[in-house]
Protein backbone atom coordinates (compact mmCIF):
# COMPACT_ATOMS: atom_id res chain seq x y z
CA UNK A 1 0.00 0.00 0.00
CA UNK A 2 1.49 3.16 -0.66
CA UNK A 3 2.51 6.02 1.78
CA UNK A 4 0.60 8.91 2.33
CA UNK A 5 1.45 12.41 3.47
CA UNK A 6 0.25 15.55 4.73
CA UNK A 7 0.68 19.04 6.22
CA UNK A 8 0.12 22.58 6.36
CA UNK A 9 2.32 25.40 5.87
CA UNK A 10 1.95 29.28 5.70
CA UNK A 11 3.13 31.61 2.95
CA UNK A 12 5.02 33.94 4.26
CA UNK A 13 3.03 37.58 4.92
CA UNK A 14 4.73 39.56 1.77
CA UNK A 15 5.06 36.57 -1.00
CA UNK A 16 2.04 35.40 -2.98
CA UNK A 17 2.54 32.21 -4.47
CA UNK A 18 2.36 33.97 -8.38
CA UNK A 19 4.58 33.05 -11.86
CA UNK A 20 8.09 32.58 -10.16
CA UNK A 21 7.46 31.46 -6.72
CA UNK A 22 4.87 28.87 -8.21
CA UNK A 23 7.32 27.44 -10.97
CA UNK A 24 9.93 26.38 -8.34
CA UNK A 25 7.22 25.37 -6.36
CA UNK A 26 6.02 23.09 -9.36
CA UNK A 27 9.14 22.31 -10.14
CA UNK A 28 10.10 20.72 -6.68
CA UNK A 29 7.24 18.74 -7.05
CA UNK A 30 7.38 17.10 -10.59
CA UNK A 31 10.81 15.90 -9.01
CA UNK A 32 8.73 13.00 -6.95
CA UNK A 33 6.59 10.18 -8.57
CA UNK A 34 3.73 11.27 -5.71
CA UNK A 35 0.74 12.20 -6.32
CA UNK A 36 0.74 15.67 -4.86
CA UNK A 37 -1.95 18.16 -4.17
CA UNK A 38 -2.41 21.21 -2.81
CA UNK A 39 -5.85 22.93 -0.94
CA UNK A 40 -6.28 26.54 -0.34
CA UNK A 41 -9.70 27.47 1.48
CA UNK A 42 -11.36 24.23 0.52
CA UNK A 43 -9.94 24.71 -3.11
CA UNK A 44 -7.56 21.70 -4.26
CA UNK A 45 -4.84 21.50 -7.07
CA UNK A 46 -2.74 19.37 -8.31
CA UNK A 47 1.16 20.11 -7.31
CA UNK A 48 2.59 19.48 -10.58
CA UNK A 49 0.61 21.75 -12.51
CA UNK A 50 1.34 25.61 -12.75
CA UNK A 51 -1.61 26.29 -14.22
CA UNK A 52 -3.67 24.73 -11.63
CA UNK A 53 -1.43 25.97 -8.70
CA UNK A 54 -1.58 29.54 -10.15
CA UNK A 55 -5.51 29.15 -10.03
CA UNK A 56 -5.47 28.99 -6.36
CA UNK A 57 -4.66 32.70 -6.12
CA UNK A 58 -2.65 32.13 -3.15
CA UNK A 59 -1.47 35.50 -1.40
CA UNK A 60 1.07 36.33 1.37
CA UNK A 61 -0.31 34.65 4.70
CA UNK A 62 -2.42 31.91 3.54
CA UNK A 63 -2.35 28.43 4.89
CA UNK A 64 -1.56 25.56 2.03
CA UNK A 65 -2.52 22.41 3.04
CA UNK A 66 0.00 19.79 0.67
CA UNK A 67 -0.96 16.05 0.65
CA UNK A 68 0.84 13.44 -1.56
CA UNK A 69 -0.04 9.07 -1.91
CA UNK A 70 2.70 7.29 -3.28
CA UNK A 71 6.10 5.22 -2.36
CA UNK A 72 7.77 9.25 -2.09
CA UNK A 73 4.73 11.14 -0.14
CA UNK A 74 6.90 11.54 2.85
CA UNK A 75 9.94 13.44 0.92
CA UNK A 76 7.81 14.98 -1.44
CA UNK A 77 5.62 17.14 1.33
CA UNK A 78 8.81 18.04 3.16
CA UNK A 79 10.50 18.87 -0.01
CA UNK A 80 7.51 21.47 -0.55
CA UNK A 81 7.15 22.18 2.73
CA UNK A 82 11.14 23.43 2.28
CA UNK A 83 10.08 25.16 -1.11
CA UNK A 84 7.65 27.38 1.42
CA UNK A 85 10.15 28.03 3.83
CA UNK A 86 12.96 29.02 1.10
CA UNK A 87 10.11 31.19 -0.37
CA UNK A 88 10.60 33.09 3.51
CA UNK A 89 14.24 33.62 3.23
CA UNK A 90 14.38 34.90 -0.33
């Protein structure tokens, strides 16, 4: 049975999650053979597309919720969880 995975993080207060901040946030997740989503407000996308994570309109402050089922969930929602944090520090 595979793994599943699960958290939430917060964007930080003065980065919305638009073009750039969403590709490497894409990015990081087409890296994992996961399926990986991500729910904002009840709203769910799917990780590995921009398009979709785009649509979520997420802005400085909001609270992501990333899940992931497969053999890589675990790695996969810590590796975005990381993406969210780096997004802080930049």
């Amino acid at each position: 049975m595979p793994a599943s995975s699960e958290t939430v993080v917060t964007l930080p207060r003065d980065v919305d999650l638009h073009a750039r901040p969403a590709a490497d946030f894409v990015r990081t997740a087409l890296g994992f053979t996961a399926d990986i989503g991500v729910a904002l407000n009840g709203r769910e996308a799917d990780a590995k597309s921009l398009l979709a994570v785009l649509a979520l309109g997420a802005k400085g402050g909001s609270e992501l919720r990333l899940t992931a089922d497969g053999d890589d969930a675990g790695p996969a929602v810590d590796a975005l969880a990381g993406c969210v944090t780096a997004l802080q520090e930049s």
